[in-house]
Protein backbone atom coordinates (compact mmCIF):
# COMPACT_ATOMS: atom_id res chain seq x y z
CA UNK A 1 -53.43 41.26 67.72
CA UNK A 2 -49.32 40.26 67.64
CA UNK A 3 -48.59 38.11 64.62
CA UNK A 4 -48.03 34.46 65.51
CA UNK A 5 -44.70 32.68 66.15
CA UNK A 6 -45.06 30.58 63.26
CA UNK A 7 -42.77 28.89 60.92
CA UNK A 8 -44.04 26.31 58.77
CA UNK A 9 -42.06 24.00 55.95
CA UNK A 10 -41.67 25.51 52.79
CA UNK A 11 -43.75 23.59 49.97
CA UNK A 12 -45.17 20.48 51.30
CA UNK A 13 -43.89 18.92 53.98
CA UNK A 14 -42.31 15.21 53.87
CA UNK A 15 -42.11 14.61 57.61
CA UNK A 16 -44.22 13.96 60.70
CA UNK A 17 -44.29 18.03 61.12
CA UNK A 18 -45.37 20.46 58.37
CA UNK A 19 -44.31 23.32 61.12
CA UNK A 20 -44.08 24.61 64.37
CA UNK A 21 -46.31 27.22 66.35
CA UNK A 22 -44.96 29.15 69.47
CA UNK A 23 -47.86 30.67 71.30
CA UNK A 24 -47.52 33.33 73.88
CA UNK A 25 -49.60 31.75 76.60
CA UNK A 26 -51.58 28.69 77.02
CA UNK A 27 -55.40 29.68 76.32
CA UNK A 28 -56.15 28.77 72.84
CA UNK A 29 -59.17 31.25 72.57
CA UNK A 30 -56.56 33.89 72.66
CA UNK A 31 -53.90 32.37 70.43
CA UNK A 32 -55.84 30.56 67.80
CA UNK A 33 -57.64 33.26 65.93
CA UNK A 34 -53.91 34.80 65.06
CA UNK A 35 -52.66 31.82 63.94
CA UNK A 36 -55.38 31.16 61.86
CA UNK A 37 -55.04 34.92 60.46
CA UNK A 38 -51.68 34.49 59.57
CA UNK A 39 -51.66 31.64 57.16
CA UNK A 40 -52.19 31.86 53.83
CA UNK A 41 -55.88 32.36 52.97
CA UNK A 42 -55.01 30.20 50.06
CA UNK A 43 -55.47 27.30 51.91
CA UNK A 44 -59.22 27.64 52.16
CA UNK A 45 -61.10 28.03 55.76
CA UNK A 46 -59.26 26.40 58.90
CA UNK A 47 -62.52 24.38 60.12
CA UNK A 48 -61.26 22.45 63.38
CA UNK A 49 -57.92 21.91 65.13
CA UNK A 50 -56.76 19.18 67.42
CA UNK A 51 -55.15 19.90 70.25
CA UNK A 52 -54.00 17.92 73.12
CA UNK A 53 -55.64 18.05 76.95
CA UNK A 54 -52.29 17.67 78.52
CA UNK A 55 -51.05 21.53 77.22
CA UNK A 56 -54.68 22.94 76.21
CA UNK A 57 -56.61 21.99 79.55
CA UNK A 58 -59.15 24.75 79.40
CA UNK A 59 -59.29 24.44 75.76
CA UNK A 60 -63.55 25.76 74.76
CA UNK A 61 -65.17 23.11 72.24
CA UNK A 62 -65.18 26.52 69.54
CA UNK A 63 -63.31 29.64 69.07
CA UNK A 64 -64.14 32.23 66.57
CA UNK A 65 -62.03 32.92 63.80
CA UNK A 66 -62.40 36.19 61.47
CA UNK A 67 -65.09 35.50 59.47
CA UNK A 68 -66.22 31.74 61.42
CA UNK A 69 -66.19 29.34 63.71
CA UNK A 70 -63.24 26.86 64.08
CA UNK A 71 -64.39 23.18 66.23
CA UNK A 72 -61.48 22.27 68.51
CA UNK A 73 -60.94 18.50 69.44
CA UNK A 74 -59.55 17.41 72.10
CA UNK A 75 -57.03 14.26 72.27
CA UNK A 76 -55.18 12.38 75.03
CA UNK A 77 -52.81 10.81 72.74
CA UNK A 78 -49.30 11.24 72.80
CA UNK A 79 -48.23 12.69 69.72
CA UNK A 80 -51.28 15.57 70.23
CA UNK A 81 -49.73 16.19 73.50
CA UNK A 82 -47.15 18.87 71.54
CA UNK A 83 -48.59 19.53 68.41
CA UNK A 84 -51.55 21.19 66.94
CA UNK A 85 -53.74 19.72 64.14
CA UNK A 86 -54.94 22.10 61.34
CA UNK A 87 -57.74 20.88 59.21
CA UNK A 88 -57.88 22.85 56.28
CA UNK A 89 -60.25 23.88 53.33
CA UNK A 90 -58.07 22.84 50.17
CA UNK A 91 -54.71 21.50 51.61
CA UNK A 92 -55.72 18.78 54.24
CA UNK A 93 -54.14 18.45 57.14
CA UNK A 94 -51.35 20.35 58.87
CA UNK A 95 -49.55 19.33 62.07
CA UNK A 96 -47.43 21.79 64.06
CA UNK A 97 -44.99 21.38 66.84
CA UNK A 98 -46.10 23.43 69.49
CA UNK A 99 -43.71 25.03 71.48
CA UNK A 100 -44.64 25.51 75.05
CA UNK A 101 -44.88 29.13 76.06
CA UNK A 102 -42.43 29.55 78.64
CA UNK A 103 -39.95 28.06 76.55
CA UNK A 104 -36.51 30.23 76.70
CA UNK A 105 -36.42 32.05 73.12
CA UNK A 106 -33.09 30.55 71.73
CA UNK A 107 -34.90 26.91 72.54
CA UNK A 108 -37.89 27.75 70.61
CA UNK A 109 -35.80 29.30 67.32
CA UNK A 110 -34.03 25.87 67.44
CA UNK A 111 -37.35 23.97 67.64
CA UNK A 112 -39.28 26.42 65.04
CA UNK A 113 -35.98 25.55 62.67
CA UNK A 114 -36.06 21.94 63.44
CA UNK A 115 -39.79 21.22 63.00
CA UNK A 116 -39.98 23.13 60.11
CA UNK A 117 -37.21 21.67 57.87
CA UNK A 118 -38.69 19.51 55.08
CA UNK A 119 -36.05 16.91 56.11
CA UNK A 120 -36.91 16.53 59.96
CA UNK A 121 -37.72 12.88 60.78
CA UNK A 122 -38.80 13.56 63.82
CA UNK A 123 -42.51 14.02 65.92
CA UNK A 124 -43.25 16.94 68.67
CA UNK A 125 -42.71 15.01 71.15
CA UNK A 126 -39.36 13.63 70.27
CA UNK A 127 -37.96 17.09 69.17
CA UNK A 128 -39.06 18.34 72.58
CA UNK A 129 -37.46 16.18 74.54
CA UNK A 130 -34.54 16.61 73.02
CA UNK A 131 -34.70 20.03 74.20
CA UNK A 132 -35.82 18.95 77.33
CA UNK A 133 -32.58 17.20 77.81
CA UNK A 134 -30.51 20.20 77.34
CA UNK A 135 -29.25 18.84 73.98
CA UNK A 136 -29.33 21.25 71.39
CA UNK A 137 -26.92 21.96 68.27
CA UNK A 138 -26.44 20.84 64.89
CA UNK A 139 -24.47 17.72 66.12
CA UNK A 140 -27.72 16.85 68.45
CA UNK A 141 -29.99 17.30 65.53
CA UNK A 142 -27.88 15.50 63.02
CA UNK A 143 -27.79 12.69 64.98
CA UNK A 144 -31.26 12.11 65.38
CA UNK A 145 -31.50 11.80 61.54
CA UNK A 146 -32.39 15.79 60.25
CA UNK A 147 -31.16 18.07 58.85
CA UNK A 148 -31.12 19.92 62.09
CA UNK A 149 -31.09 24.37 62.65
CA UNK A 150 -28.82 26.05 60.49
C-alpha cells in the first residue's frame, strides 16, 4: 500500500484546517485505510470520518482499517465538500483539505503547504478555489490573509 499524500500542521493547528490529504483516486475504501496507517498511532483509534457526497459519491457506510472498523458519514454541506473529517481516539477532531485527485502536482504541493501552515485562515473550499482560479504564489496567498507556500 503507497504511503499517503499527507501533510498535516505541525503541533496543533489554529486554523479552519489542521492539514491536507491528496488521495490518488476517488474511492475512499481504497484510500482511507493508508491514511489512517500513516498517522501517528499516538492519536488513539480513527473511529469515523466525514466526508462530503459531492467528491466521495460511492463512499460505503464502513471501511476497514488495520486492526477495525472506521464509520464514514456522509455530508452535503459546503465546507465537507473538500475536506475530510477525522474523529480521533485522544486528539478530537481533525479536518483536512482534500485535494482532488487529478489535481496537477505543483497545484497540490501549493495546497498541501497552504492548508497545512498553522497560520492559514482559510477553509477547503476557499483555498481551492483559489487554485481553481489559476491564482497561485506567495503574493495570492498573502493576500488572502496566510502565511501562504514557502
Amino acid at each position: 500500500m503507497p504511503l499517503p499524500r499527507l501533510r498535516l500542521t505541525p503541533d496543533v493547528s489554529h486554523g479552519p484546517l489542521d492539514g491536507a490529504w491528496w488521495p490518488r483516486c476517488d474511492a475512499l475504501e481504497l484510500e482511507l485505510p493508508a491514511l489512517v496507517g500513516s498517522l501517528d498511532p499516538s492519536i488513539g483509534t480513527i473511529t469515523r470520518v466525514t466526508v462530503g457526497t459531492a467528491a466521495w459519491p460511492d463512499a460505503p457506510q464502513e471501511v476497514m482499517a488495520p486492526g477495525h472498523v472506521i464509520e464514514v458519514a456522509l455530508s452535503n454541506g459546503a465546507a465537507e465538500m473538500h475536506a475530510i473529517t477525522v474523529d480521533c481516539g485522544t486528539v478530537g477532531r481533525w479536518e483536512l483539505l482534500v485535494v482532488p485527485p487529478d489535481e496537477p502536482a505543483g497545484t497540490a504541493a501549493l495546497l498541501l503547504t497552504a492548508a497545512s501552515d498553522p497560520e492559514n485562515p482559510l477553509s477547503a473550499p476557499r483555498l481551492l478555489a483559489l487554485a481553481e482560479s489559476g491564482l497561485d504564489g506567495q503574493d495570492t496567498w498573502e493576500s488572502e490573509g496566510g502565511a501562504g507556500p514557502r
